[in-house]
N, C-alpha and C. Protein backbone atom coordinates (compact mmCIF):
# COMPACT_ATOMS: atom_id res chain seq x y z
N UNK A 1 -7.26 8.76 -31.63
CA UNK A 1 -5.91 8.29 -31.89
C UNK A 1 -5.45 7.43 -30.71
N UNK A 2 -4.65 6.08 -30.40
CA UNK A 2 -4.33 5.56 -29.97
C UNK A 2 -2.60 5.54 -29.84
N UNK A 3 -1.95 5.06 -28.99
CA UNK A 3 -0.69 5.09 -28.84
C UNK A 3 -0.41 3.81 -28.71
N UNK A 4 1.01 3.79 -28.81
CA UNK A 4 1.41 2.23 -28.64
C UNK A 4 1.24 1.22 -27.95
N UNK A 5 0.88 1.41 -26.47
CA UNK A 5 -0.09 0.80 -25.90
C UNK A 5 -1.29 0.16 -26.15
N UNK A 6 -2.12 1.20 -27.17
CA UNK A 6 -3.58 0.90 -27.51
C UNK A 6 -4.08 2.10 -26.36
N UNK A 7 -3.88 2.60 -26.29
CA UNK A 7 -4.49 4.05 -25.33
C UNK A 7 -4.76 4.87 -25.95
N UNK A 8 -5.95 5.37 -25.62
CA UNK A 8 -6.36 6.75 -26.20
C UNK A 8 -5.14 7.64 -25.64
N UNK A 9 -5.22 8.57 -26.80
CA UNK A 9 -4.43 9.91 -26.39
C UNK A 9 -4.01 10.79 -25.14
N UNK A 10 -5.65 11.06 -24.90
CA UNK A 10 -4.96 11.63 -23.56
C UNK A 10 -4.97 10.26 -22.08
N UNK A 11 -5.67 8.70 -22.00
CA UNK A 11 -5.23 8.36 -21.48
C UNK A 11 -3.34 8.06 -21.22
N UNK A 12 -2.74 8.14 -22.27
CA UNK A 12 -1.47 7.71 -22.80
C UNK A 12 -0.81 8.90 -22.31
N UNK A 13 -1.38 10.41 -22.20
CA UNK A 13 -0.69 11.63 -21.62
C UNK A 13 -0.24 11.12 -20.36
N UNK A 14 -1.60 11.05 -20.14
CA UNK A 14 -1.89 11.41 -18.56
C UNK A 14 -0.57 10.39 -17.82
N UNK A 15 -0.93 8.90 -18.12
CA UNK A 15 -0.07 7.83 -17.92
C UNK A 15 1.68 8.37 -18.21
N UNK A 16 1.72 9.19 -19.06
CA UNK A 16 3.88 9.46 -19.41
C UNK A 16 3.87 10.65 -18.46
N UNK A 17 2.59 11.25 -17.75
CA UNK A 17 3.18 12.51 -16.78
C UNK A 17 3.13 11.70 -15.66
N UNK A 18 2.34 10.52 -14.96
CA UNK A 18 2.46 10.30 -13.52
C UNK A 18 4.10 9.78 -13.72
N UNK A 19 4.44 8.79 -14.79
CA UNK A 19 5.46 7.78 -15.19
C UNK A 19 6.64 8.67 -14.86
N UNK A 20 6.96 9.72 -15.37
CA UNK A 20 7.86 10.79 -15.35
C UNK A 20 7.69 11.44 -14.34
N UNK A 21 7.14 11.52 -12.89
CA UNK A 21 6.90 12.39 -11.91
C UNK A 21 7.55 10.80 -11.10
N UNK A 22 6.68 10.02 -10.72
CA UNK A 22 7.00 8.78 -9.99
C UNK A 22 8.44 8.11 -10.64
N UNK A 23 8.35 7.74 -11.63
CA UNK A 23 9.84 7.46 -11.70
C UNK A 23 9.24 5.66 -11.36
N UNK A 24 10.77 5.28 -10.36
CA UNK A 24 10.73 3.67 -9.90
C UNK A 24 9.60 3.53 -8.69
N UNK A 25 9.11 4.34 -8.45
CA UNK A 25 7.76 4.14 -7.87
C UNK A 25 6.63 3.99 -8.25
N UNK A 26 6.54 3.72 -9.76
CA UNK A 26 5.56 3.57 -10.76
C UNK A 26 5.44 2.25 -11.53
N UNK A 27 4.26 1.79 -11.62
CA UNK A 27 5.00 0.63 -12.71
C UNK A 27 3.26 0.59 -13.49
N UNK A 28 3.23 0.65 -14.19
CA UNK A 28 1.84 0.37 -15.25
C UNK A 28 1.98 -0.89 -16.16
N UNK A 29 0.61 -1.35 -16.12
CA UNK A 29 0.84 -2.85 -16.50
C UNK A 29 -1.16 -2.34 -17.10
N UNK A 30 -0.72 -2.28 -19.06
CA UNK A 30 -1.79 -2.58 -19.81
C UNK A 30 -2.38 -3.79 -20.16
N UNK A 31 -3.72 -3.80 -19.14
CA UNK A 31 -4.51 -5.07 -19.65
C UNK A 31 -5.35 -5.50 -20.66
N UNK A 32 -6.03 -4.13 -21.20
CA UNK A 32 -6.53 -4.41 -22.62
C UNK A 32 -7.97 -5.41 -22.11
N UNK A 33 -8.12 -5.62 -21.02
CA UNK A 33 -9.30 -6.41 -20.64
C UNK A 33 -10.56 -5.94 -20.74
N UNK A 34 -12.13 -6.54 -20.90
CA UNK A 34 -13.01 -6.41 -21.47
C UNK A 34 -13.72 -4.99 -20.63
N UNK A 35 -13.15 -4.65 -19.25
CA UNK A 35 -13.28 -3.70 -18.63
C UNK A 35 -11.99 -2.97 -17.66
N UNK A 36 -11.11 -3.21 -18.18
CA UNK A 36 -10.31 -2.45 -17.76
C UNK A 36 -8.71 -2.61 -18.93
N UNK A 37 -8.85 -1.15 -18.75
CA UNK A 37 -7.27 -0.97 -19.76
C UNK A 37 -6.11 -0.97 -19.42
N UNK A 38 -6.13 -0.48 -18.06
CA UNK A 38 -4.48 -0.53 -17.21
C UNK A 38 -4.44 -0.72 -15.70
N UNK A 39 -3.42 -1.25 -15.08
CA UNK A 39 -3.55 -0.83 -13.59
C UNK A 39 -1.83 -0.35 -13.49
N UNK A 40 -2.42 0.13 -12.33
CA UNK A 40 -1.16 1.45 -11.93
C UNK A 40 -0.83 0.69 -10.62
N UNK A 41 -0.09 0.55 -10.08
CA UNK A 41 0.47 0.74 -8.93
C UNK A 41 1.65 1.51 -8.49
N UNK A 42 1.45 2.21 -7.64
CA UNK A 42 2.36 3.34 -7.03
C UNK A 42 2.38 3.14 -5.59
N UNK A 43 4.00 2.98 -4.91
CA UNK A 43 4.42 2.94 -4.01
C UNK A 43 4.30 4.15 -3.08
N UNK A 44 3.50 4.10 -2.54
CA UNK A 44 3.25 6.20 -1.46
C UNK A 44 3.49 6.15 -0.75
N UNK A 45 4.74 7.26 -0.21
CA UNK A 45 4.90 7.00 1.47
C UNK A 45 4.60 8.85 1.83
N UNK A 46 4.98 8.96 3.23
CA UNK A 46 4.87 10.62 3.19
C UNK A 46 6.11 11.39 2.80
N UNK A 47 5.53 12.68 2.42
CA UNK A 47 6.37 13.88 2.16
C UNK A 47 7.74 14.18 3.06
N UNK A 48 8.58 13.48 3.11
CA UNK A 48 9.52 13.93 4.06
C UNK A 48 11.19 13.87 3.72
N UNK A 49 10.91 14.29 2.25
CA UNK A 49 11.63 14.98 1.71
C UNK A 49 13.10 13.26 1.13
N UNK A 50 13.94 13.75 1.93
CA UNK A 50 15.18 12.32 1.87
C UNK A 50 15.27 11.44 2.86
N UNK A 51 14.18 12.07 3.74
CA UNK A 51 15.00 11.29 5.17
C UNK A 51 13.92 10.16 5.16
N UNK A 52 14.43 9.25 4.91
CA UNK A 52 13.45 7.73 4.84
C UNK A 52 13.13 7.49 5.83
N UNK A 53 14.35 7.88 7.01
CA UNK A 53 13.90 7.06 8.33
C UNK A 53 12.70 7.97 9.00
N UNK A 54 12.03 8.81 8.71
CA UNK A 54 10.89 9.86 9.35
C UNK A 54 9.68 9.06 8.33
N UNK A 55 9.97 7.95 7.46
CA UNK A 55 8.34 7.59 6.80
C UNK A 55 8.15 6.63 7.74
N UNK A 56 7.24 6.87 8.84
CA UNK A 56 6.36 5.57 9.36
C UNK A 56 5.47 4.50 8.88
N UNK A 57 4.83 5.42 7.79
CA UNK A 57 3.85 4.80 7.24
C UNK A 57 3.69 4.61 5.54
N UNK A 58 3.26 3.70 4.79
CA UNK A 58 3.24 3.61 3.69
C UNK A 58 2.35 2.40 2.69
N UNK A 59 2.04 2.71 1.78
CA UNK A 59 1.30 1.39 1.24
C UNK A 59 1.80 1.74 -0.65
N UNK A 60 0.89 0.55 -1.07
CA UNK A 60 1.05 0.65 -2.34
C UNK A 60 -0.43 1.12 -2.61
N UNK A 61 -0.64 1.90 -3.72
CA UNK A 61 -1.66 2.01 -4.42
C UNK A 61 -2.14 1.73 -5.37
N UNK A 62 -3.28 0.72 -5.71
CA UNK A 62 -3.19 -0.14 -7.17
C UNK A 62 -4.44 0.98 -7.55
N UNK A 63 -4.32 1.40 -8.62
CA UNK A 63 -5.44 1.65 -9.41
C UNK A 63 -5.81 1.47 -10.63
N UNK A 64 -6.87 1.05 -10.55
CA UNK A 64 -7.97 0.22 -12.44
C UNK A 64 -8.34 1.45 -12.87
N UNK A 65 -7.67 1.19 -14.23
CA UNK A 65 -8.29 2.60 -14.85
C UNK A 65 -9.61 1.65 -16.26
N UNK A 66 -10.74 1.73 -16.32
CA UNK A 66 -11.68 1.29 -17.08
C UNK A 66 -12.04 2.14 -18.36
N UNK A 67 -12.39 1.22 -19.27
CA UNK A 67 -12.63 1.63 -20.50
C UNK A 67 -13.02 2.96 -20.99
N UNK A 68 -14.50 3.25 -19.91
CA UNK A 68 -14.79 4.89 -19.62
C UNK A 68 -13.93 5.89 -18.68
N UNK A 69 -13.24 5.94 -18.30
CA UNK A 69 -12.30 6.47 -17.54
C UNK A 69 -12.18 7.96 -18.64
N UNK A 70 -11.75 8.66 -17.89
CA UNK A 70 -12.67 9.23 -17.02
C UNK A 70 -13.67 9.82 -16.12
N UNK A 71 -14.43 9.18 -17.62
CA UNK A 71 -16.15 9.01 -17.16
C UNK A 71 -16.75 8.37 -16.16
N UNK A 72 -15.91 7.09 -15.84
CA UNK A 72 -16.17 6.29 -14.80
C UNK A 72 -14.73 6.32 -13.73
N UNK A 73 -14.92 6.81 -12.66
CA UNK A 73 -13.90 6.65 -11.36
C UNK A 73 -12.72 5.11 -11.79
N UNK A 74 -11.86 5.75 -11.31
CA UNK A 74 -10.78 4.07 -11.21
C UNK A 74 -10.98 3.57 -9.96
N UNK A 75 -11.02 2.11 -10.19
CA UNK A 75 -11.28 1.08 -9.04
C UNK A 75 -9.90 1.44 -8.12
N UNK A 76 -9.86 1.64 -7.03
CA UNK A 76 -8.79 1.86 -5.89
C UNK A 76 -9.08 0.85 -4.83
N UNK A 77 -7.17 0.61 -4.92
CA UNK A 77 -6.91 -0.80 -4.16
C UNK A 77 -5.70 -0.19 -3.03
N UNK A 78 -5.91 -0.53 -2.22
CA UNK A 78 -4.49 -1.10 -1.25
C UNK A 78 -3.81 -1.84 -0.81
N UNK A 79 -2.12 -1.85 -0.75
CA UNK A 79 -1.88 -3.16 -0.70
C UNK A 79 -0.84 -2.99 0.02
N UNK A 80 0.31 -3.64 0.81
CA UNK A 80 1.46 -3.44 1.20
C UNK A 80 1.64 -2.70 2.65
N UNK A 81 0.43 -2.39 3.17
CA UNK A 81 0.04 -1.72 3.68
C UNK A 81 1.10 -1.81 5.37
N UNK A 82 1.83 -0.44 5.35
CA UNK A 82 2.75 -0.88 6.86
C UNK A 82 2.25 0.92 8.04
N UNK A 83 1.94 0.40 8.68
CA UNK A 83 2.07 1.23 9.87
C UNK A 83 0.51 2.14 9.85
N UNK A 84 -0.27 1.63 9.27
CA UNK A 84 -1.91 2.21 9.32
C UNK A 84 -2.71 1.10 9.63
N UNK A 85 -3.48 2.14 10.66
CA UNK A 85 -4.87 1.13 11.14
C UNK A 85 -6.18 1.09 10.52
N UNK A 86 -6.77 0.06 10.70
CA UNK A 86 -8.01 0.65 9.52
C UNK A 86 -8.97 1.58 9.45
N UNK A 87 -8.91 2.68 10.60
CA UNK A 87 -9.36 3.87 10.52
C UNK A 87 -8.98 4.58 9.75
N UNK A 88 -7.55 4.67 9.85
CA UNK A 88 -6.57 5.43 9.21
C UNK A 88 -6.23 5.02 7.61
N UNK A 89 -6.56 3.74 7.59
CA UNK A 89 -6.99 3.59 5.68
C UNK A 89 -8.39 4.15 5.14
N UNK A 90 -9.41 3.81 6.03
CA UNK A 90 -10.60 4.93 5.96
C UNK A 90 -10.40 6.19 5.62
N UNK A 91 -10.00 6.82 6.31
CA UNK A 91 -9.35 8.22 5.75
C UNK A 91 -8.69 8.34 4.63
N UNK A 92 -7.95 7.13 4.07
CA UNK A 92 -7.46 7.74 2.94
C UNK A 92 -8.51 7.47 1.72
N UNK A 93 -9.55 6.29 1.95
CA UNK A 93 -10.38 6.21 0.99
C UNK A 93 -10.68 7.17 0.80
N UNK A 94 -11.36 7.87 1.75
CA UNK A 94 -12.48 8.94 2.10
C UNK A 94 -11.60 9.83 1.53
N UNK A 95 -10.71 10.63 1.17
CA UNK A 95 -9.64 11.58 0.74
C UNK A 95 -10.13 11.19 -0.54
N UNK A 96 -9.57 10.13 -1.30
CA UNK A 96 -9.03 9.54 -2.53
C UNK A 96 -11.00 9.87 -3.34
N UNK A 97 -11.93 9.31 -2.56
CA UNK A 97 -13.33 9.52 -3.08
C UNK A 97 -13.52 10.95 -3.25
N UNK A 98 -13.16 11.75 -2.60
CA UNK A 98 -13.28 13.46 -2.48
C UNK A 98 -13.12 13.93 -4.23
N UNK A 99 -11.57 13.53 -3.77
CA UNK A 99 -10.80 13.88 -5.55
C UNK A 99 -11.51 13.33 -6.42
N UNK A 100 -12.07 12.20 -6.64
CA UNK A 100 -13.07 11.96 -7.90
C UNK A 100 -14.04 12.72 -7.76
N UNK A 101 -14.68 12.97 -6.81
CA UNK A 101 -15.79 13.45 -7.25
C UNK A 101 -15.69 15.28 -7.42
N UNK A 102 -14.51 15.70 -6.82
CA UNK A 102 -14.36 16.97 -7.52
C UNK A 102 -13.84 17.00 -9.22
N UNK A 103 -12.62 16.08 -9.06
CA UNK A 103 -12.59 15.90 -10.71
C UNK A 103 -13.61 15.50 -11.81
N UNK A 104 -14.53 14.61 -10.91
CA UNK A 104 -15.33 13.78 -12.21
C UNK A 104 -15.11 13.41 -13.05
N UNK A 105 -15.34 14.02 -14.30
CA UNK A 105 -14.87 13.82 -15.63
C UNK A 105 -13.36 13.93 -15.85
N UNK A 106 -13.04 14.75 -15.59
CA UNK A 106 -11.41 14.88 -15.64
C UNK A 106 -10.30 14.31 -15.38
N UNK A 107 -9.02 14.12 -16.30
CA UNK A 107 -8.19 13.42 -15.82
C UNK A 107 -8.01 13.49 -13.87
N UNK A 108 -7.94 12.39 -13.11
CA UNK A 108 -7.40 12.63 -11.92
C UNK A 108 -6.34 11.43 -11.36
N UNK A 109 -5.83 11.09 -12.04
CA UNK A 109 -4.69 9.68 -11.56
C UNK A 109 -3.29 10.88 -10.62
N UNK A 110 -2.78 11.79 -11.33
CA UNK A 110 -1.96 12.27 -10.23
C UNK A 110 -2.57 12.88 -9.07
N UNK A 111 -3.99 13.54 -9.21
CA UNK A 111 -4.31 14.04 -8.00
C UNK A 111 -4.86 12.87 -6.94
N UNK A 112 -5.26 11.86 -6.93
CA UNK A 112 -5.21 10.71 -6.44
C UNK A 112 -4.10 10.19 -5.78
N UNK A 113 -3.19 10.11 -6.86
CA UNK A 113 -1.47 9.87 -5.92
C UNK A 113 -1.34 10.71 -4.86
N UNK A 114 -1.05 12.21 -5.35
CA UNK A 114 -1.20 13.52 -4.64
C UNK A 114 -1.85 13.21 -3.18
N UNK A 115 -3.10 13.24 -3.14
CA UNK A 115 -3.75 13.10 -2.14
C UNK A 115 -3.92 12.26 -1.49
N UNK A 116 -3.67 10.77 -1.76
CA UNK A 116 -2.77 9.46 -1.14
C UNK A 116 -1.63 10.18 -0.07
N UNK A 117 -0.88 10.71 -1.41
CA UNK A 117 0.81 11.45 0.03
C UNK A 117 0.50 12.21 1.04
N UNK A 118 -0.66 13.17 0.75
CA UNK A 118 -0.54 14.51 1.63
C UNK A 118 -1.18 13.45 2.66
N UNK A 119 -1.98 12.83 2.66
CA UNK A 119 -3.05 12.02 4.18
C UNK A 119 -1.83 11.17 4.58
N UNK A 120 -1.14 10.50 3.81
CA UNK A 120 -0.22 9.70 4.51
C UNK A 120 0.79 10.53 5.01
N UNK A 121 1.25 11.67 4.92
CA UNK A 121 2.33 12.90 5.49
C UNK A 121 1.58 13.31 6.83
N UNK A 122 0.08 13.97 6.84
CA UNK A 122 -0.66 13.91 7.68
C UNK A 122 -0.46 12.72 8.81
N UNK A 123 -0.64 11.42 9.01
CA UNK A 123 -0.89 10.52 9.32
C UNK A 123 0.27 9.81 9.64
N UNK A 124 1.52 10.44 9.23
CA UNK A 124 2.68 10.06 9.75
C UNK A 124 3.40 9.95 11.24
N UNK A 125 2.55 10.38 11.92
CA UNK A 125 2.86 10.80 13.79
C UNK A 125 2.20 9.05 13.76
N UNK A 126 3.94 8.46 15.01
CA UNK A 126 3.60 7.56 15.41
C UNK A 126 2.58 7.92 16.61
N UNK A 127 2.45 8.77 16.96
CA UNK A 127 1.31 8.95 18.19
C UNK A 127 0.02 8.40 18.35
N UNK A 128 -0.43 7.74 19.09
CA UNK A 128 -1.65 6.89 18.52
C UNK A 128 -2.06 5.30 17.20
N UNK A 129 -0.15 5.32 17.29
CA UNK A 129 0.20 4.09 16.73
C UNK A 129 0.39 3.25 17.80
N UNK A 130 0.46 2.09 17.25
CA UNK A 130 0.98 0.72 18.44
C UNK A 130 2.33 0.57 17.67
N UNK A 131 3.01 -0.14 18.46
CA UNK A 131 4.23 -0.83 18.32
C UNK A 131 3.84 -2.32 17.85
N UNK A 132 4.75 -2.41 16.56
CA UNK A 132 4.25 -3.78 16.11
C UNK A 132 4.97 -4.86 16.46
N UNK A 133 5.96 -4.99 17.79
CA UNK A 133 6.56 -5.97 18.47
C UNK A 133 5.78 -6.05 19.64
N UNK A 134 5.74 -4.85 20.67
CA UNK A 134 5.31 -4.95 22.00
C UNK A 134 3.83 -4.54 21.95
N UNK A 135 3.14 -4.11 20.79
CA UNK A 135 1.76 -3.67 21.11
C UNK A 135 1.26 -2.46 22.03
N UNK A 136 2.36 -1.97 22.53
CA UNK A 136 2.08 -0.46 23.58
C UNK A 136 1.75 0.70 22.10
N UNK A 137 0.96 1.23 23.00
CA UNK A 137 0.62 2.60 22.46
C UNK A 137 2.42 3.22 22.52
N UNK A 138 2.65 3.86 21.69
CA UNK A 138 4.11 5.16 21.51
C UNK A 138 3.36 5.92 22.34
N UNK A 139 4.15 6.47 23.11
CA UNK A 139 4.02 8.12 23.99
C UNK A 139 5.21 9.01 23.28
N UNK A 140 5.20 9.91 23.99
CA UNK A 140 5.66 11.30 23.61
C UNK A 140 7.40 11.26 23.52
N UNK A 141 8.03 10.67 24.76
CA UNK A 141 8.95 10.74 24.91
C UNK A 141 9.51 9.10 24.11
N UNK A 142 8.70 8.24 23.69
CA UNK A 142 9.47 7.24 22.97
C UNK A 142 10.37 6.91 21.58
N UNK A 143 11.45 6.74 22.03
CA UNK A 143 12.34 7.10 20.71
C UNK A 143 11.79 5.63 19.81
N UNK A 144 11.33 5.92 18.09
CA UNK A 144 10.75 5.28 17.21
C UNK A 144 12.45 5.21 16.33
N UNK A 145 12.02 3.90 16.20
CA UNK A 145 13.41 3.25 14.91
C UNK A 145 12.54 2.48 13.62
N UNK A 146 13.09 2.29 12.73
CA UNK A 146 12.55 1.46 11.85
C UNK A 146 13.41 0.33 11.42
């Protein structure tokens, strides 16, 4: 069975539970293309509840969901990318690859998001960040603004 989209069933679930969890941090855009059916992008920053000014860090997350999906992993993109170094996007690949391969077969687009936030909540200490005006390493006692 297909949905109005042209989505299988439970792709079309899966897609109205991230939609309804994310909200305006969500936006899905069906391509219907010869290998891929949708991409997702979701805005992730860390867990820190209301207080905006404690997110240091944040990116967007594009993900291709393909014809076999779930069968086949979604292509994962980053984009927007503010206050991570590319070690520290390493890590989130390396996170984001974990979850497929424990899910495999199984729906995994929210645990993907999921585990996007918790590494970026993790990874939120400007400590071992640079300053993107003056280039100094932050120390301990430096008061951070955004």
């Amino acid at each position: 069975m297909t949905s109005n989209r042209g989505l299988s069933e439970s792709i079309e679930t899966e897609l109205e539970v991230i939609e309804a969890i994310y909200l305006e941090d969500i936006t899905v855009e069906v391509n219907q293309s010869a290998d891929r059916l949708a991409t997702i992008c979701v805005n992730v920053c860390p867990k820190t509840g209301h207080n905006t000014d404690h997110q240091l860090v944040r990116l967007t997350l594009v993900i291709g969901i393909h014809q076999n999906y779930p069968n086949k992993w979604p292509d994962i993109e980053f984009k927007n990318i503010r206050g991570l170094t590319d070690d520290k996007i390493e890590i989130i690949k390396s996170s984001i690859d974990s979850v497929c391969e424990e899910k495999a077969t199984e729906p995994m687009l929210y645990d993907i998001i999921e585990k996007a936030m918790d590494v970026l909540t993790t990874l939120n200490d400007p400590m071992g960040n640079r300053c993107a005006i003056c280039l100094y390493d932050f120390t301990t006692n430096d008061e951070i603004m955004r």
